[in-house]
C-alpha atoms as a PDB file:
ATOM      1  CA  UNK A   1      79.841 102.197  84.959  1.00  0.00           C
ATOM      2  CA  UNK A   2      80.626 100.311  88.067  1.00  0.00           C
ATOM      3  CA  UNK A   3      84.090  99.445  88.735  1.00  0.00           C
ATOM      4  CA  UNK A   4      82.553  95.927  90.058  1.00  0.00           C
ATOM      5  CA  UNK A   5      81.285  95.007  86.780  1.00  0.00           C
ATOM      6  CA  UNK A   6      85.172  95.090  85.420  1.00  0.00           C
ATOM      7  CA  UNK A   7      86.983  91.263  85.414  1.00  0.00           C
ATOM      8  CA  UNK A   8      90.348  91.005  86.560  1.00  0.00           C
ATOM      9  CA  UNK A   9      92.822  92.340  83.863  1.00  0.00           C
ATOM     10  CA  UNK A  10      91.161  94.126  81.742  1.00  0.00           C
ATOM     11  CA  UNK A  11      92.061  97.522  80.832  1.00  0.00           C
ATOM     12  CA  UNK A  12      90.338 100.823  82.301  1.00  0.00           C
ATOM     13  CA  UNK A  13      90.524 104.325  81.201  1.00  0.00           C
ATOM     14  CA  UNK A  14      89.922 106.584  84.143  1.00  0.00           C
ATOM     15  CA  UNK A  15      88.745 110.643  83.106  1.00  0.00           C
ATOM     16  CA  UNK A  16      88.268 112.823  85.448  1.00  0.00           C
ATOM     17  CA  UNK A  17      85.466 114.944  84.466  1.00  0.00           C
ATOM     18  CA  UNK A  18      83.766 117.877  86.809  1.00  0.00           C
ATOM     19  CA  UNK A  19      84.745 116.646  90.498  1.00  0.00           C
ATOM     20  CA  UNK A  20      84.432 112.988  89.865  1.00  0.00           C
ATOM     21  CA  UNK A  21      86.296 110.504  87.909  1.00  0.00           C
ATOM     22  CA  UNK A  22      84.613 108.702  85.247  1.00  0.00           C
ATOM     23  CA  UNK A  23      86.041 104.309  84.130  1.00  0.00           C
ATOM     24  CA  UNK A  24      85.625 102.836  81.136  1.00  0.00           C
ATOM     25  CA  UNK A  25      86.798  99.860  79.740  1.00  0.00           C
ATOM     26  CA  UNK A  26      89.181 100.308  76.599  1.00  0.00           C
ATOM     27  CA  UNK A  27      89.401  98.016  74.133  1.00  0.00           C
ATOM     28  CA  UNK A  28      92.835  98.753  72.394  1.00  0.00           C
ATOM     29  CA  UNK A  29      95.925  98.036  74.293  1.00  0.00           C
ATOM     30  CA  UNK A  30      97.072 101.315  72.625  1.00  0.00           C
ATOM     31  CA  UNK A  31      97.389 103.219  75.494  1.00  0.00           C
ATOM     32  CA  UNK A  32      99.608 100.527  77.345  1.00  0.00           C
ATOM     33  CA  UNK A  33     102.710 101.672  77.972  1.00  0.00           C
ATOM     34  CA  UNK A  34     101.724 105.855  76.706  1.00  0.00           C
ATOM     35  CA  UNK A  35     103.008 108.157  79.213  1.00  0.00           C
ATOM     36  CA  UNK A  36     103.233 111.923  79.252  1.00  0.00           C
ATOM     37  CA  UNK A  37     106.543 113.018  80.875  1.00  0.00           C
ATOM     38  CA  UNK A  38     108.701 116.279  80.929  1.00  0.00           C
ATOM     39  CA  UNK A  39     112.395 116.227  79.702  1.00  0.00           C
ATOM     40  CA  UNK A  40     114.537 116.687  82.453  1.00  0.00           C
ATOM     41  CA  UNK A  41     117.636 116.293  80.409  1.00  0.00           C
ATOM     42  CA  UNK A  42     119.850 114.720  78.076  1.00  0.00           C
ATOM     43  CA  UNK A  43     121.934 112.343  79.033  1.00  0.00           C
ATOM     44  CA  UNK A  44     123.598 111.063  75.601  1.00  0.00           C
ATOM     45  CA  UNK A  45     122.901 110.881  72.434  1.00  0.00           C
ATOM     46  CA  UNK A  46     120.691 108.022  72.753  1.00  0.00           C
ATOM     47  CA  UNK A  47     119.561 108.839  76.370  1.00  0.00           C
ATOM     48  CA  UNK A  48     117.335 111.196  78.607  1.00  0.00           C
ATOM     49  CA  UNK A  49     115.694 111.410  82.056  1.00  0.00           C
ATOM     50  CA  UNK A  50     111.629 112.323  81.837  1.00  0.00           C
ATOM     51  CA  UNK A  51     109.704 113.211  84.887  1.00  0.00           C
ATOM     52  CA  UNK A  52     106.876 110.158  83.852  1.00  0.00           C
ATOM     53  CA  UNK A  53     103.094 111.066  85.001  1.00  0.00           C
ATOM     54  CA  UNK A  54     102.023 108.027  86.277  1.00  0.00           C
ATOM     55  CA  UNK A  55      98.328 109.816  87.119  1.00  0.00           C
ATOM     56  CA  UNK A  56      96.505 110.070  90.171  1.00  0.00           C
ATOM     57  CA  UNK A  57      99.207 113.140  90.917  1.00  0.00           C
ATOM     58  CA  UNK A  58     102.453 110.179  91.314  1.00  0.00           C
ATOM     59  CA  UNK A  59     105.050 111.073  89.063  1.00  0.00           C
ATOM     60  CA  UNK A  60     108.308 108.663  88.555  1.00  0.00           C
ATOM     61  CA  UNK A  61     112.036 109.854  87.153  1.00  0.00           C
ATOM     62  CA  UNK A  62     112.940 107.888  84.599  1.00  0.00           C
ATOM     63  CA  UNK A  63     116.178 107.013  82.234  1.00  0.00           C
ATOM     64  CA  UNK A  64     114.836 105.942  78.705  1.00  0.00           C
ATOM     65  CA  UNK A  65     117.335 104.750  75.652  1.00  0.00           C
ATOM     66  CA  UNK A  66     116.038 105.835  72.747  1.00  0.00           C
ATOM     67  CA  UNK A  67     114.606 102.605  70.959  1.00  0.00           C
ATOM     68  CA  UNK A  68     116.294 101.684  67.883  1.00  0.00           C
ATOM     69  CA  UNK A  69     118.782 104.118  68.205  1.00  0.00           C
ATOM     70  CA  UNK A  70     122.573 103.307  68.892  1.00  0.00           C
ATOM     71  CA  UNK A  71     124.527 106.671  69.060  1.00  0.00           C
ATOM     72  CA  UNK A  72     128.188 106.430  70.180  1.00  0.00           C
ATOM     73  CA  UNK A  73     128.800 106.933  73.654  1.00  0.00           C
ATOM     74  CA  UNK A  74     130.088 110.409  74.815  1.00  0.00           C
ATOM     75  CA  UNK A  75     133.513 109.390  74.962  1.00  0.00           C
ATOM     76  CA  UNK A  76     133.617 107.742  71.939  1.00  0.00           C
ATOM     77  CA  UNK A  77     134.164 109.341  68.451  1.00  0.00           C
ATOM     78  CA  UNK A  78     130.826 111.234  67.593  1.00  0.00           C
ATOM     79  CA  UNK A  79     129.494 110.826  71.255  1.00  0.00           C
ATOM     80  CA  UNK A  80     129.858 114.586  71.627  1.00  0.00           C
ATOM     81  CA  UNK A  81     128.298 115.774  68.649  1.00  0.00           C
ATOM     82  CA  UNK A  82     125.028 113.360  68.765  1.00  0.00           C
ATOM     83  CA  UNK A  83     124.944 114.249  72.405  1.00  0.00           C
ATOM     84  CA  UNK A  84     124.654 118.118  72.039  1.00  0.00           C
ATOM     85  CA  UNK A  85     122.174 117.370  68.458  1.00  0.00           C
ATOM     86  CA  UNK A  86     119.987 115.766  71.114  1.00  0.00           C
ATOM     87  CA  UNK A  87     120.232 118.929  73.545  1.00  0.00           C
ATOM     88  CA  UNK A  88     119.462 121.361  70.759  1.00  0.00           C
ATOM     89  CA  UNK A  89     116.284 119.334  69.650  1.00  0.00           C
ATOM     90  CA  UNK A  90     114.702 118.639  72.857  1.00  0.00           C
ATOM     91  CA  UNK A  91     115.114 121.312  76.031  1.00  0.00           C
ATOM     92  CA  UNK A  92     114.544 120.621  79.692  1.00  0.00           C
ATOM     93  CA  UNK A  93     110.781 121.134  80.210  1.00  0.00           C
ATOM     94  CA  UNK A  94     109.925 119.765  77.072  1.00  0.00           C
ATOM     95  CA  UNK A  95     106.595 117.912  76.848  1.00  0.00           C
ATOM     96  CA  UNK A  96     107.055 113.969  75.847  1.00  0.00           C
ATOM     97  CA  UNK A  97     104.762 111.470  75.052  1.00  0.00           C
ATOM     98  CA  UNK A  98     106.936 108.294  75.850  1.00  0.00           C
ATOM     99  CA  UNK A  99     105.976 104.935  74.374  1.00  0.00           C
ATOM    100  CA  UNK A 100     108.243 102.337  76.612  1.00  0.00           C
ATOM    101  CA  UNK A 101     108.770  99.161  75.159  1.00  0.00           C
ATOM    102  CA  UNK A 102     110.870  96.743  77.405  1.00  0.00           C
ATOM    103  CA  UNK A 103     113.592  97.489  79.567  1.00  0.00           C
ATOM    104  CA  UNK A 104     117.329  96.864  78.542  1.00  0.00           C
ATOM    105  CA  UNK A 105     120.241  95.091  80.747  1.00  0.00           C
ATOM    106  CA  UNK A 106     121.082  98.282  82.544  1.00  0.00           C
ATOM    107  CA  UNK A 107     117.241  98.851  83.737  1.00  0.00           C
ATOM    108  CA  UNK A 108     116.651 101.925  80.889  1.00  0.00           C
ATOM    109  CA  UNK A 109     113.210 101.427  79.224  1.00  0.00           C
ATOM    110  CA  UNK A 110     113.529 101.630  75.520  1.00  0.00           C
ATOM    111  CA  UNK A 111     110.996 104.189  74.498  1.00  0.00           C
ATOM    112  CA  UNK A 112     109.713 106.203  71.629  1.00  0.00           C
ATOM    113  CA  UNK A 113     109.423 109.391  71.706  1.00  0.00           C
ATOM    114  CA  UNK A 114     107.093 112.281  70.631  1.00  0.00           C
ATOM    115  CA  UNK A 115     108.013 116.015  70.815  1.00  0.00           C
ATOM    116  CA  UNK A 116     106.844 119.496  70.431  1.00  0.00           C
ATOM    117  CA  UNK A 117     108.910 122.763  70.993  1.00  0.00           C
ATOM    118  CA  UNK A 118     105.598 124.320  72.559  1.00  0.00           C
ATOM    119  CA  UNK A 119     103.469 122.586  76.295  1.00  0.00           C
ATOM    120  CA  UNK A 120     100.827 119.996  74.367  1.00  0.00           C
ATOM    121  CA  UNK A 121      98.262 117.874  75.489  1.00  0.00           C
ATOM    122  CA  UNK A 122      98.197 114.011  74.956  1.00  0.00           C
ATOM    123  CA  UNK A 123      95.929 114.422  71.830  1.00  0.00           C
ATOM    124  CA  UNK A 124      98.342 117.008  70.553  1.00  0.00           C
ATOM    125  CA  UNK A 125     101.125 114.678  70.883  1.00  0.00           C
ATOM    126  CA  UNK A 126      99.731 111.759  69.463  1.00  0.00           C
ATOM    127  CA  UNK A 127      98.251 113.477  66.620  1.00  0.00           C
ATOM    128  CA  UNK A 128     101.200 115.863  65.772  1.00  0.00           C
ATOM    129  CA  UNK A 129     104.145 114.863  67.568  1.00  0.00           C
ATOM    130  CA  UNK A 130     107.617 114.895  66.170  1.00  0.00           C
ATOM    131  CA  UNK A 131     108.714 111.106  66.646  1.00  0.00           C
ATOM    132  CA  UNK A 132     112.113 111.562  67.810  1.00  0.00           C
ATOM    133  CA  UNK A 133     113.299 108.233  67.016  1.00  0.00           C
ATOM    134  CA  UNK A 134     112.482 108.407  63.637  1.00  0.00           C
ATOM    135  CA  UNK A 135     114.043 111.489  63.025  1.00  0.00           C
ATOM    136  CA  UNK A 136     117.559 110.873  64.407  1.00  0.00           C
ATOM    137  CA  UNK A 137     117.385 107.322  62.202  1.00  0.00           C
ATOM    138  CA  UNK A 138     117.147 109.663  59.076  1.00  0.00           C
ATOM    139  CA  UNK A 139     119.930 112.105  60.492  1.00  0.00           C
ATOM    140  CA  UNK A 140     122.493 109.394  60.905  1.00  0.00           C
END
């Protein structure tokens, strides 16, 4: 497909397949705002820093709050222990499928967040991901 025939705004899916890269047009605005990223730590309970692959090799560090999840702060009464449950459950390196959402007052994107303990692809994640979020609602 040639990347003249797109209009302005629509969204592409670019695959890069044997030396070249291959567009196509997608349809679902499911993959806006999907990024794989790597853990780089914990910063809270509630809170982590992800190297973000942006593609095309560009990579951005980025704080995300965990969406929908309010855990006290580290200081506060409980901040310590939802801080280190968070360590234990996701490790630096860990692959992360982030879905952002918008960004809060301190410039954090609220995200969800899909895990496994072992290096996964995209699919992987989608398809058998832990969702993070949903699993520290249930544990407070």
């Amino acid at each position: 497909m040639d990347v003249q025939s797109f209009k302005e705004g629509e969204i592409v899916q670019l695959t890069f397949t044997k030396k070249t890269w291959r567009i196509q047009k997608v349809s679902l605005d499911s993959f806006l705002y999907h990024y794989l990223g790597i853990l780089e730590r914990v910063v809270d309970g509630d809170t982590l820093v992800a190297q973000i692959d942006l593609g095309f090799g560009l990579t951005a560090r980025q704080k995300i709050r965990l969406f929908g999840i309010n855990a006290p702060e580290l200081n506060a009464p409980g901040g310590k222990e939802s801080f280190e449950s968070l360590k234990k459950k996701l490790k630096p390196g860990t692959n992360l499928l982030i879905r952002t959402h918008t960004q809060d007052k301190y410039g954090r994107y609220l995200g969800d967040i899909l895990y496994l303990s072992k290096k996964s692809s995209y699919e992987t994640l989608r398809e058998k991901g832990i969702h993070l979020n949903e699993e520290l609602l249930l544990e407070y």
